[in-house]
Structures are given as C-alpha cells and as structure tokens.
N, C-alpha and C. Protein backbone atom coordinates (compact mmCIF):
# COMPACT_ATOMS: atom_id res chain seq x y z
N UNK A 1 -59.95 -31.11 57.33
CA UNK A 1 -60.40 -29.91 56.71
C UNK A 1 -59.29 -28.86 56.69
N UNK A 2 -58.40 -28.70 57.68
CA UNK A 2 -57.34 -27.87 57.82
C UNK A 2 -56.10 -28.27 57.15
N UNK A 3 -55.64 -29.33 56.53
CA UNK A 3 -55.13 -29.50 55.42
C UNK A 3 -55.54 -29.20 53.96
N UNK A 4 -56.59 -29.39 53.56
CA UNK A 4 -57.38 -28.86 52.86
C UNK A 4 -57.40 -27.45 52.53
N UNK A 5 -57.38 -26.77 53.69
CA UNK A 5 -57.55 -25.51 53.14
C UNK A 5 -55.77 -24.84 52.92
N UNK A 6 -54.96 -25.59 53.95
CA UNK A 6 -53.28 -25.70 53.87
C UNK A 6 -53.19 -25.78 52.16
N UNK A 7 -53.56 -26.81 51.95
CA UNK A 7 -53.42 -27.07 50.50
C UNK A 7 -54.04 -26.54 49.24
N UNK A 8 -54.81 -26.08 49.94
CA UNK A 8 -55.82 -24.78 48.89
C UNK A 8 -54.68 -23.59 48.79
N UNK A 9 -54.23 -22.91 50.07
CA UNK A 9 -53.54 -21.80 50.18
C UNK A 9 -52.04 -21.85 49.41
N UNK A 10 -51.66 -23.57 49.88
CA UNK A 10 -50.36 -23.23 48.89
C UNK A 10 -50.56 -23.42 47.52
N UNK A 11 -51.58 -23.86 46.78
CA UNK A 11 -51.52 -23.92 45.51
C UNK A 11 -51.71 -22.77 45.18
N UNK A 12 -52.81 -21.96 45.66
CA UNK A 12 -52.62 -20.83 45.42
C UNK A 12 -51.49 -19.56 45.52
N UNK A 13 -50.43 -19.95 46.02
CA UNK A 13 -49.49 -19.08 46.20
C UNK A 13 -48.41 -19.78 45.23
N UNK A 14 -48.83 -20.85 44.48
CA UNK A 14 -47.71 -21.58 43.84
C UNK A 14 -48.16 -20.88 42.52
N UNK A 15 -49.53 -20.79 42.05
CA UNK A 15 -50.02 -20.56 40.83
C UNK A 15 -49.92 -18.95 41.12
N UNK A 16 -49.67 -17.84 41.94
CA UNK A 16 -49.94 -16.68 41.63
C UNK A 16 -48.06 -16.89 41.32
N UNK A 17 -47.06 -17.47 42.04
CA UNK A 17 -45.67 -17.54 41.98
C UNK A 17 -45.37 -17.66 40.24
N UNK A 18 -46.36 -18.47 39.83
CA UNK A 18 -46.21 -19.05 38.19
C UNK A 18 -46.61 -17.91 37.39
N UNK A 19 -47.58 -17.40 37.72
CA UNK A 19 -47.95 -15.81 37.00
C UNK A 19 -46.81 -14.92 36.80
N UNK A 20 -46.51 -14.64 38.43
CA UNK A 20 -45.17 -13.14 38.68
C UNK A 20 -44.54 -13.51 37.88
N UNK A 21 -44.05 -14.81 37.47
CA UNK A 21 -43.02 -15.35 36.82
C UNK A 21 -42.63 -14.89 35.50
N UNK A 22 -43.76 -15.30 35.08
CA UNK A 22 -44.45 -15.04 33.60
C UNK A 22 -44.20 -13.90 33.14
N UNK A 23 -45.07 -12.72 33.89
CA UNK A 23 -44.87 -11.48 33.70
C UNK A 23 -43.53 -11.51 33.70
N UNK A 24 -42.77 -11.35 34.18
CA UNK A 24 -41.38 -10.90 34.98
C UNK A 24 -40.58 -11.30 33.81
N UNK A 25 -40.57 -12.87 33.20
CA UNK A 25 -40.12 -12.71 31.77
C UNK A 25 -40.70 -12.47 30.76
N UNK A 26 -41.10 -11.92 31.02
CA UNK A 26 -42.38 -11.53 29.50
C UNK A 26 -41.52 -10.17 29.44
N UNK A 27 -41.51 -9.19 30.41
CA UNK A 27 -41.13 -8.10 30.89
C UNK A 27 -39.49 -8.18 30.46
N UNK A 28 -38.55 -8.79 30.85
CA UNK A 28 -37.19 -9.01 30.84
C UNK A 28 -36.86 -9.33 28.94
N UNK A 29 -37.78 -9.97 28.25
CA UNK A 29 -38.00 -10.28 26.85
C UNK A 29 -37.67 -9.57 25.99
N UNK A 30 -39.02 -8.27 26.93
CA UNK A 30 -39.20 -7.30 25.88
C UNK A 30 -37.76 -5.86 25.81
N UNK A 31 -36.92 -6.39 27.37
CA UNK A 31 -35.99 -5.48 27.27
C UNK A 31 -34.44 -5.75 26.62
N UNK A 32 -34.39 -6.73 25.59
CA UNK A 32 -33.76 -7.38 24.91
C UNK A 32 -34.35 -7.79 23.60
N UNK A 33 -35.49 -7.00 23.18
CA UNK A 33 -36.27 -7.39 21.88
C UNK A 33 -35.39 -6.29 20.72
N UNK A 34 -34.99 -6.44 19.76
CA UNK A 34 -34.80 -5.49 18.78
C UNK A 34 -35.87 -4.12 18.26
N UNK A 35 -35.05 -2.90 18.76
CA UNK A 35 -35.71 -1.87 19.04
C UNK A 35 -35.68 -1.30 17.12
N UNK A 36 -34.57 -1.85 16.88
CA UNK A 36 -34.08 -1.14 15.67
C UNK A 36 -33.82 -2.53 14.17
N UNK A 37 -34.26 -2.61 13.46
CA UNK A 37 -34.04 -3.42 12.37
C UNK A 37 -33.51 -2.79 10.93
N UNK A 38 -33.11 -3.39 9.85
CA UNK A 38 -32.69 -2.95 8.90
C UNK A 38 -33.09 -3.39 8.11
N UNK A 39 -33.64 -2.80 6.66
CA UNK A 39 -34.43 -2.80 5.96
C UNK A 39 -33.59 -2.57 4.62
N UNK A 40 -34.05 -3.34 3.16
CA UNK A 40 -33.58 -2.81 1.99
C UNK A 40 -34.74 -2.01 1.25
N UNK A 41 -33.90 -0.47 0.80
CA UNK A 41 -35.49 0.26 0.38
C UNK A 41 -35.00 0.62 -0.89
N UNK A 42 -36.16 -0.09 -1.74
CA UNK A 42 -35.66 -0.02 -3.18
C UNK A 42 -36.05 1.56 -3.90
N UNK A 43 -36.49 2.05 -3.20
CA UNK A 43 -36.63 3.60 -3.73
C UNK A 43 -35.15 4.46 -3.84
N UNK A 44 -34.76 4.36 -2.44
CA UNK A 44 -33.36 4.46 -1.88
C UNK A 44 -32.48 3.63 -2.51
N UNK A 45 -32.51 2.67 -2.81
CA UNK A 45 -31.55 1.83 -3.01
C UNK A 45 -30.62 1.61 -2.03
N UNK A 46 -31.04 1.72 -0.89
CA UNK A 46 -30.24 1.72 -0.07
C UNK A 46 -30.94 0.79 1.15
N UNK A 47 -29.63 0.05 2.13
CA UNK A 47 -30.38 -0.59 3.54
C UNK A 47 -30.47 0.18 4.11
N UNK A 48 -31.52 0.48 4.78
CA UNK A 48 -32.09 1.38 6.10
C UNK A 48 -32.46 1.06 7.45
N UNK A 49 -32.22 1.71 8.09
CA UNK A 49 -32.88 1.52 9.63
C UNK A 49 -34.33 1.63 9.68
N UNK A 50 -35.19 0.85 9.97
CA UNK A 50 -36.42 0.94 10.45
C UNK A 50 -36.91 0.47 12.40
N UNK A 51 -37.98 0.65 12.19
CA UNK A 51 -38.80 0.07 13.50
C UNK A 51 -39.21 -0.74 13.82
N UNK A 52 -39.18 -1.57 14.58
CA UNK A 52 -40.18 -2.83 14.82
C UNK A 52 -41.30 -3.33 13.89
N UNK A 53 -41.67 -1.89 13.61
CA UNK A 53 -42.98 -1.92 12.42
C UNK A 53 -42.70 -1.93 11.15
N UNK A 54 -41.49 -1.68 10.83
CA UNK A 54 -40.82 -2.14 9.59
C UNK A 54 -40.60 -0.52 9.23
N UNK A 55 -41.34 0.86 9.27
CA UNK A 55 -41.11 2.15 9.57
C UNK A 55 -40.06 2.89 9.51
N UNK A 56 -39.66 3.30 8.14
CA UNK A 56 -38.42 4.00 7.97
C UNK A 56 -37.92 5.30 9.13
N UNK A 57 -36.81 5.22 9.58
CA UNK A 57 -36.23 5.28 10.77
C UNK A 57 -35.34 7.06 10.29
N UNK A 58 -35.29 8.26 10.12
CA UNK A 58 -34.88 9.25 9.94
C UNK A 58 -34.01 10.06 11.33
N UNK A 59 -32.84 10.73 10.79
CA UNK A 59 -32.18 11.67 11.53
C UNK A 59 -32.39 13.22 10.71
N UNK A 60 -32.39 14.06 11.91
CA UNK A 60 -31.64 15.72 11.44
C UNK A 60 -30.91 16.25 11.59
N UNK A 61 -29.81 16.15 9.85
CA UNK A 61 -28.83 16.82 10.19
C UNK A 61 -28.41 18.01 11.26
N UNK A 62 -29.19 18.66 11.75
CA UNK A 62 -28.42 19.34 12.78
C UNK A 62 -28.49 19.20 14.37
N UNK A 63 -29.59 18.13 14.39
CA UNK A 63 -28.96 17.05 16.12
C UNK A 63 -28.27 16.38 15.84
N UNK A 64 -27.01 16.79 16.63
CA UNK A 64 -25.48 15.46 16.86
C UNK A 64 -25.27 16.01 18.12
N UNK A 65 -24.62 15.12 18.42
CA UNK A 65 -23.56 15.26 20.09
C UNK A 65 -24.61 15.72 21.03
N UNK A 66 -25.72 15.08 21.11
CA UNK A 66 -27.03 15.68 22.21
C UNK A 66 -27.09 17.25 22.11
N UNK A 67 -27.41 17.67 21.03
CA UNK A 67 -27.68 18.70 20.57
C UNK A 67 -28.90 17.92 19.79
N UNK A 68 -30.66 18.52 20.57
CA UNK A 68 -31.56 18.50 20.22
C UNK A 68 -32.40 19.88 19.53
N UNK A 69 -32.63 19.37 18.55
CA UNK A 69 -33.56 20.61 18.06
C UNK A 69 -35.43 20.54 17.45
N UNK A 70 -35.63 19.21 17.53
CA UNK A 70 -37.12 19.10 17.72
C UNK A 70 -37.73 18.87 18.67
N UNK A 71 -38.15 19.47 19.62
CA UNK A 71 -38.46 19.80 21.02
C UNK A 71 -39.59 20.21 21.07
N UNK A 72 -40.40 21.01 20.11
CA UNK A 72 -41.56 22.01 20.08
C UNK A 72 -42.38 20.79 20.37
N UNK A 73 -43.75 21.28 20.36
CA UNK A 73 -44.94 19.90 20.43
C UNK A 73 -45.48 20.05 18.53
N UNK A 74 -45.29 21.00 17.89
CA UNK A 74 -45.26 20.87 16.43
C UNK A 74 -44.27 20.14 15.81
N UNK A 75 -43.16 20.42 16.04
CA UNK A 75 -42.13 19.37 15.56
C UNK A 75 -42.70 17.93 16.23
N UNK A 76 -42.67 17.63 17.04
CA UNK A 76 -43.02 16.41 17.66
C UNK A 76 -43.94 15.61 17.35
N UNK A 77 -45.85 16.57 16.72
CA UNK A 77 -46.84 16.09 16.02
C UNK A 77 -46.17 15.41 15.04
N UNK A 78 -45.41 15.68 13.77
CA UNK A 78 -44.56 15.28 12.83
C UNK A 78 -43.49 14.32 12.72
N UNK A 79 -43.07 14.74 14.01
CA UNK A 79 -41.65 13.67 13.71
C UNK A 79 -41.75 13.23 15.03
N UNK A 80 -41.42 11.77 15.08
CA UNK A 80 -42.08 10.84 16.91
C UNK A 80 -40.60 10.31 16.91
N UNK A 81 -40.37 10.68 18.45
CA UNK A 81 -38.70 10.64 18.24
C UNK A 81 -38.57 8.43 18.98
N UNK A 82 -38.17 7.48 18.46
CA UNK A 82 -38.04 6.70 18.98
C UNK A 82 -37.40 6.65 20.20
N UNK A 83 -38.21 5.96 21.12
CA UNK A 83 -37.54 5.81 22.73
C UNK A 83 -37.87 4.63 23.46
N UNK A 84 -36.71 4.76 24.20
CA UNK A 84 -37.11 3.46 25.12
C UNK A 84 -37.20 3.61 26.57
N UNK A 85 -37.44 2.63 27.30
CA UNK A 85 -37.87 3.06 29.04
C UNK A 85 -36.68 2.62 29.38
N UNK A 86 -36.59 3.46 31.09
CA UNK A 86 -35.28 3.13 31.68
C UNK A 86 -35.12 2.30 32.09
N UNK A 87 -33.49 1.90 32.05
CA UNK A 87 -32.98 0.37 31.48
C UNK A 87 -32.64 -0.44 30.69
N UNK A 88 -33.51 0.16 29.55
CA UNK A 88 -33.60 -1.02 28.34
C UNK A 88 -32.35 -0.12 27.50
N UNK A 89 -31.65 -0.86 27.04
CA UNK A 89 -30.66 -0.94 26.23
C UNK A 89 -31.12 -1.23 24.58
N UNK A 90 -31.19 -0.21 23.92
CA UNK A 90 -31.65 -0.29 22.55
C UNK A 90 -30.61 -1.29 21.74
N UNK A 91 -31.63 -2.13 21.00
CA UNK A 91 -30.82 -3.59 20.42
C UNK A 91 -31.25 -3.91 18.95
N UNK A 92 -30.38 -4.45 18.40
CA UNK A 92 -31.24 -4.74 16.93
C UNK A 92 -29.80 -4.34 15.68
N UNK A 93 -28.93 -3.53 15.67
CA UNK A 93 -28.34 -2.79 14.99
C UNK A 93 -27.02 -2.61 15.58
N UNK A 94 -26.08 -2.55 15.27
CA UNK A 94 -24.45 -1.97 16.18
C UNK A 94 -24.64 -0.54 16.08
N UNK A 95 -24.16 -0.07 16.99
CA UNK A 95 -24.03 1.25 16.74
C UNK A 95 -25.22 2.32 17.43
N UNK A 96 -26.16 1.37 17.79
CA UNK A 96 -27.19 1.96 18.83
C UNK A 96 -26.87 2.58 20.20
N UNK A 97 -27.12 3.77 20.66
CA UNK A 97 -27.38 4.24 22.16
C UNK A 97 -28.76 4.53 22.30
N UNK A 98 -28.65 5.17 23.43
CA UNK A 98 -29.74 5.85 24.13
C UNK A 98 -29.25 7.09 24.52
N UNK A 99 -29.85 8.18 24.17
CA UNK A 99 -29.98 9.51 24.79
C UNK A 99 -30.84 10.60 25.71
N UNK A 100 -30.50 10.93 26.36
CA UNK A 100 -31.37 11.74 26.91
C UNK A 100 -32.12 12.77 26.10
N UNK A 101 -33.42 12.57 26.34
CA UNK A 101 -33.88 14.02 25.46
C UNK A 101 -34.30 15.23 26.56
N UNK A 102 -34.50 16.79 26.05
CA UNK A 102 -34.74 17.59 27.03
C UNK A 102 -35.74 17.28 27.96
N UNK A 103 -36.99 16.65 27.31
CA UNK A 103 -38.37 15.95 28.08
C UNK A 103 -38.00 15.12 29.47
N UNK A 104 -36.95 14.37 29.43
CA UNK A 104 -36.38 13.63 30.53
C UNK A 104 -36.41 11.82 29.72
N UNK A 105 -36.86 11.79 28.50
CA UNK A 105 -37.31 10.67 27.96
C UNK A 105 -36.17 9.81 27.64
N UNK A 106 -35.66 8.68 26.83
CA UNK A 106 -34.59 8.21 26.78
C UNK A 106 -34.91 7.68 25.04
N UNK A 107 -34.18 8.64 24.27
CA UNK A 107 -34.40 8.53 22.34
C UNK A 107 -32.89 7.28 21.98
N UNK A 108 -33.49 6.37 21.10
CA UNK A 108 -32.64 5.64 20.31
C UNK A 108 -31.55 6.58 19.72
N UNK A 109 -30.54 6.68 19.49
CA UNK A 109 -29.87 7.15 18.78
C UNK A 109 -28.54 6.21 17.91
N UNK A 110 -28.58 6.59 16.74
CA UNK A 110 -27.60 5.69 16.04
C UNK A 110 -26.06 6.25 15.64
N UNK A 111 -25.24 5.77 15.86
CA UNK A 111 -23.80 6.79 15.91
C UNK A 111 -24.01 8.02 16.27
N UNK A 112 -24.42 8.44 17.51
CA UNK A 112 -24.81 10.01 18.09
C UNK A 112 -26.15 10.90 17.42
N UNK A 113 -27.07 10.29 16.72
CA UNK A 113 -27.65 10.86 15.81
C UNK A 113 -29.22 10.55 16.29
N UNK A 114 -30.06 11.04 16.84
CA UNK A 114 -31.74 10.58 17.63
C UNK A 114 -32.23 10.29 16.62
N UNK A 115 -33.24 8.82 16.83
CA UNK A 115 -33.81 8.57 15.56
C UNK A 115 -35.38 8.76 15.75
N UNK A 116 -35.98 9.53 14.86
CA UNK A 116 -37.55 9.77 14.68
C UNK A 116 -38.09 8.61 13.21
N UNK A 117 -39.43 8.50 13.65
CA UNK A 117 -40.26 8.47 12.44
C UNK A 117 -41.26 9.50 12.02
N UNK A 118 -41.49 9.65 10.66
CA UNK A 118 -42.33 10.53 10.03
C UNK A 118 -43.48 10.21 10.04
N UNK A 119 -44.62 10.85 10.36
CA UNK A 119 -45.98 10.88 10.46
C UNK A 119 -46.82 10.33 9.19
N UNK A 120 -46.33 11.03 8.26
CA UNK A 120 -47.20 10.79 7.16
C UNK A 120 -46.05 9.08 6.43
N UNK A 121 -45.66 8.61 6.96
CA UNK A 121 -44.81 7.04 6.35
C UNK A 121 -46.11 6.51 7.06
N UNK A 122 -46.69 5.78 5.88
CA UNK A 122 -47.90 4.68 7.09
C UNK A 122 -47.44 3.44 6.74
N UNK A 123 -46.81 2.85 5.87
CA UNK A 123 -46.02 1.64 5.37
C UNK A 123 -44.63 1.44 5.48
N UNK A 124 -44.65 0.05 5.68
CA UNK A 124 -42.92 -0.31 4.85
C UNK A 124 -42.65 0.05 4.05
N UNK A 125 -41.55 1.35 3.72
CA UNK A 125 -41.12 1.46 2.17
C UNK A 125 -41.00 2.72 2.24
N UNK A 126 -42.39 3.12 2.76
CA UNK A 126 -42.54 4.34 2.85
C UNK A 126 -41.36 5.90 3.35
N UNK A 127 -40.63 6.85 2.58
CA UNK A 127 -39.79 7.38 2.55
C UNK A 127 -40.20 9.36 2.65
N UNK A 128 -41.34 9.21 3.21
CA UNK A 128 -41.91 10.47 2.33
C UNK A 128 -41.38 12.13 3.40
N UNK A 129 -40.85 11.45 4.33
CA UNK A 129 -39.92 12.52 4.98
C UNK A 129 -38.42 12.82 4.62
N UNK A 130 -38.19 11.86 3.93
CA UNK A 130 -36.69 12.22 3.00
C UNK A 130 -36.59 13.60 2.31
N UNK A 131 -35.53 14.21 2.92
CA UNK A 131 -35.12 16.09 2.26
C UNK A 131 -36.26 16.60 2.62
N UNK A 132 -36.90 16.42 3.97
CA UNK A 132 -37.68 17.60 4.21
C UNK A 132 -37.24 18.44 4.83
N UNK A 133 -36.94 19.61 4.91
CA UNK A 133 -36.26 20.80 5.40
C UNK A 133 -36.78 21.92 6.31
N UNK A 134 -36.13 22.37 6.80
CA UNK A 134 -36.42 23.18 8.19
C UNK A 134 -35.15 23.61 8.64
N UNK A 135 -34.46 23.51 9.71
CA UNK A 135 -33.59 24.00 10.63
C UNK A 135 -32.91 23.12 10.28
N UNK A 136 -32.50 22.03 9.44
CA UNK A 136 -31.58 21.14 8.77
C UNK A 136 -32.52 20.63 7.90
N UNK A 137 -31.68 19.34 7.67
CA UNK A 137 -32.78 18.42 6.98
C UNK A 137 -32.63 16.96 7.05
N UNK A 138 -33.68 16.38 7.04
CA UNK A 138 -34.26 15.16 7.20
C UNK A 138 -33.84 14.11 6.47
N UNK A 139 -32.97 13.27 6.67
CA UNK A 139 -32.52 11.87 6.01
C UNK A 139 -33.10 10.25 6.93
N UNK A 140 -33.54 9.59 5.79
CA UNK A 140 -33.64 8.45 6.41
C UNK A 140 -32.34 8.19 6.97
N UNK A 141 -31.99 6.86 8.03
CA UNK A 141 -30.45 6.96 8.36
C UNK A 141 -30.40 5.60 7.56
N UNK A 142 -29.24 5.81 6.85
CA UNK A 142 -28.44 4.45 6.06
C UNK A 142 -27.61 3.30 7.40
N UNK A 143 -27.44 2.06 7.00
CA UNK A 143 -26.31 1.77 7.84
C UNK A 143 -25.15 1.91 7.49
N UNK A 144 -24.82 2.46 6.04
CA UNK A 144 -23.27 2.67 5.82
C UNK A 144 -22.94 4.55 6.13
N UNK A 145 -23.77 4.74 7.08
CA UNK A 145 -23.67 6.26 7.80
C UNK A 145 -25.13 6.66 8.21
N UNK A 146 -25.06 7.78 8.55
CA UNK A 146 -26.13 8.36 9.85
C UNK A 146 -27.24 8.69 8.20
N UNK A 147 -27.12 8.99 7.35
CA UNK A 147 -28.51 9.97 6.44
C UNK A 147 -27.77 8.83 5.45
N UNK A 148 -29.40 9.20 4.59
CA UNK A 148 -29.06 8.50 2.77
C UNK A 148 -28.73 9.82 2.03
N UNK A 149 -28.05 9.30 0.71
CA UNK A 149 -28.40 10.43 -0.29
C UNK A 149 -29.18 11.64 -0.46
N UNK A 150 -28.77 12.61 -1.13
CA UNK A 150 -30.05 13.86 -1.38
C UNK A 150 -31.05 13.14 -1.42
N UNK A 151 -32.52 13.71 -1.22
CA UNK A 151 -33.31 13.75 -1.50
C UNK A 151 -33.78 13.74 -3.06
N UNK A 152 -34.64 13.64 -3.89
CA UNK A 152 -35.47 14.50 -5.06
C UNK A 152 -35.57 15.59 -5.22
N UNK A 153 -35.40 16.42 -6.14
CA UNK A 153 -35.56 17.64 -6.22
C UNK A 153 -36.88 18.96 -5.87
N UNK A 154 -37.81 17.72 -5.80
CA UNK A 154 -39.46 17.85 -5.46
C UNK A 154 -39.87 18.29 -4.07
N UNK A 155 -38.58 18.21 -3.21
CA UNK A 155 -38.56 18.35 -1.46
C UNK A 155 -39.32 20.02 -1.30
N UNK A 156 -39.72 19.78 -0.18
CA UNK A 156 -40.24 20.88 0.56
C UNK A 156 -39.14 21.34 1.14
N UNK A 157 -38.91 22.88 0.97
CA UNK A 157 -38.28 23.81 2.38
C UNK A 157 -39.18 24.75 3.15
N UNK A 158 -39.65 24.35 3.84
CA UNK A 158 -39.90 25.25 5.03
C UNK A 158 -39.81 25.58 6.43
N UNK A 159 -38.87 26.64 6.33
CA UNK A 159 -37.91 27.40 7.11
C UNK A 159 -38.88 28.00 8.28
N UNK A 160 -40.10 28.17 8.13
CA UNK A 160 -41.28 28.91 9.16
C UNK A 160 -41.16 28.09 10.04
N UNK A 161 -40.93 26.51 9.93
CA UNK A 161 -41.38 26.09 11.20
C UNK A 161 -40.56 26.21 12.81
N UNK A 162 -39.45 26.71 12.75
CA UNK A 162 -38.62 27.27 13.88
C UNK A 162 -38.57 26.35 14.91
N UNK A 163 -38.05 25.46 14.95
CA UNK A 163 -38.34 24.49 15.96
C UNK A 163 -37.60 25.11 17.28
C-alpha cells in the first residue's frame, strides 16, 4: 500500500512538473512572438506597420528622442500607445525598441518614434487617424521612415485638445 501511494505522489509531481513546463513555454513563446508586423495599405499605397491584429500602427510627429506628449487620460482614450511587459524585447520588424513611458509602462517604439493605435481603426486597412492634428500630427508609420505621406485634405485640426 505504501508504494502505492509512493507512486501516486510521484506521478503526481511528474504531471504537475509537465504543466509548470507548459506554462513556462507557453510564457517564453509569447516573449519572442512578433509584436509588430507589416502590412501593404492600398489606400496609402504604402507598407505599414501594424499589430498583431493586423491594426494600423501610427506615430506623433512631435514624440522623438523620449519626448512624450500623449500622457493625458484623453489623449490615451484615443490613441492606445502599444506596449510590452518587462523583458520582452519587441520583435517582428528591424528597427524596433522599447521605451519608457512617463506611466512607468514599456511603449514599442520604431526608429525612436512610440507607436499607438487609433480608436476609431476597427479593421485591417483601416487608416482613419492619418493627419489628425493636435500638438503635431498623426502619421501611420511607413517602413521606408517613421510617418506616411500627408494626409487628405479632409483632416481634422484640433488644437483644443492640449495634451
């Protein structure tokens, strides 16, 4: 009977060993999964950076060199700055870092530049934060540089929102 239960106990410590395991690379997977992908957007005519979700990928011209300027929790409703947890090394694209943001958080950034997505993009393709304006302005990021082309002439400026 006392083997029995010997042998009950180690299987059981063999099968919880097979679990940790599991997790542990499941976990290690995801910190080597492509944070950042590239996309051709025929609106743009241009390849773009997107998200995992396929989610056109935007910078503002006036954050560079960890110089942040959407910080507010209004800017933030709007524009969701991509990030990753500590450790993980943002992958998918050359030219990727990680930055510190003021929050303490750790933002993708592409050639020095933090990358957000726009709220109202609910699709692939979707571009509809391109030349939106404020305290700079809003470019999807190209891979043959940090922003695409102007915008349309149709863009919103509004300067109220003071980030």
């Amino acid at each position: 009977m006392r083997r029995i239960g010997l042998l009950a106990a180690a299987l059981a410590v063999a099968a919880l060993a097979a679990i940790l395991a599991a997790v542990l690379a499941t976990n290690g997977s995801a910190k080597t999964s492509a944070v950042v992908k590239t996309m051709h957007n025929a609106s743009l005519g241009k390849t773009i950076l997107v998200n995992r979700s396929g989610l056109t990928l935007y910078s503002l011209s006036a954050e560079r060199h960890g110089r942040f300027i959407c910080t507010t929790s209004f800017c933030l409703s709007l524009w969701k700055p991509l990030v990753v947890g500590k450790g993980v090394k943002p992958t998918g694209v050359s030219g990727l870092t990680a930055v510190k943001r003021p929050d303490g958080r750790r933002q993708v950034a592409f050639r020095g530049a933090p990358l957000y997505r726009f709220v109202q993009d609910a699709k692939p393709g979707d571009v509809k934060g391109n030349g939106f304006k404020d305290v700079g302005v809003w470019r999807p990021v190209s891979t043959s540089g940090t922003s695409t082309a102007p915008a349309p002439a149709s863009t919103t400026t509004n300067p109220a929102y003071g980030y």
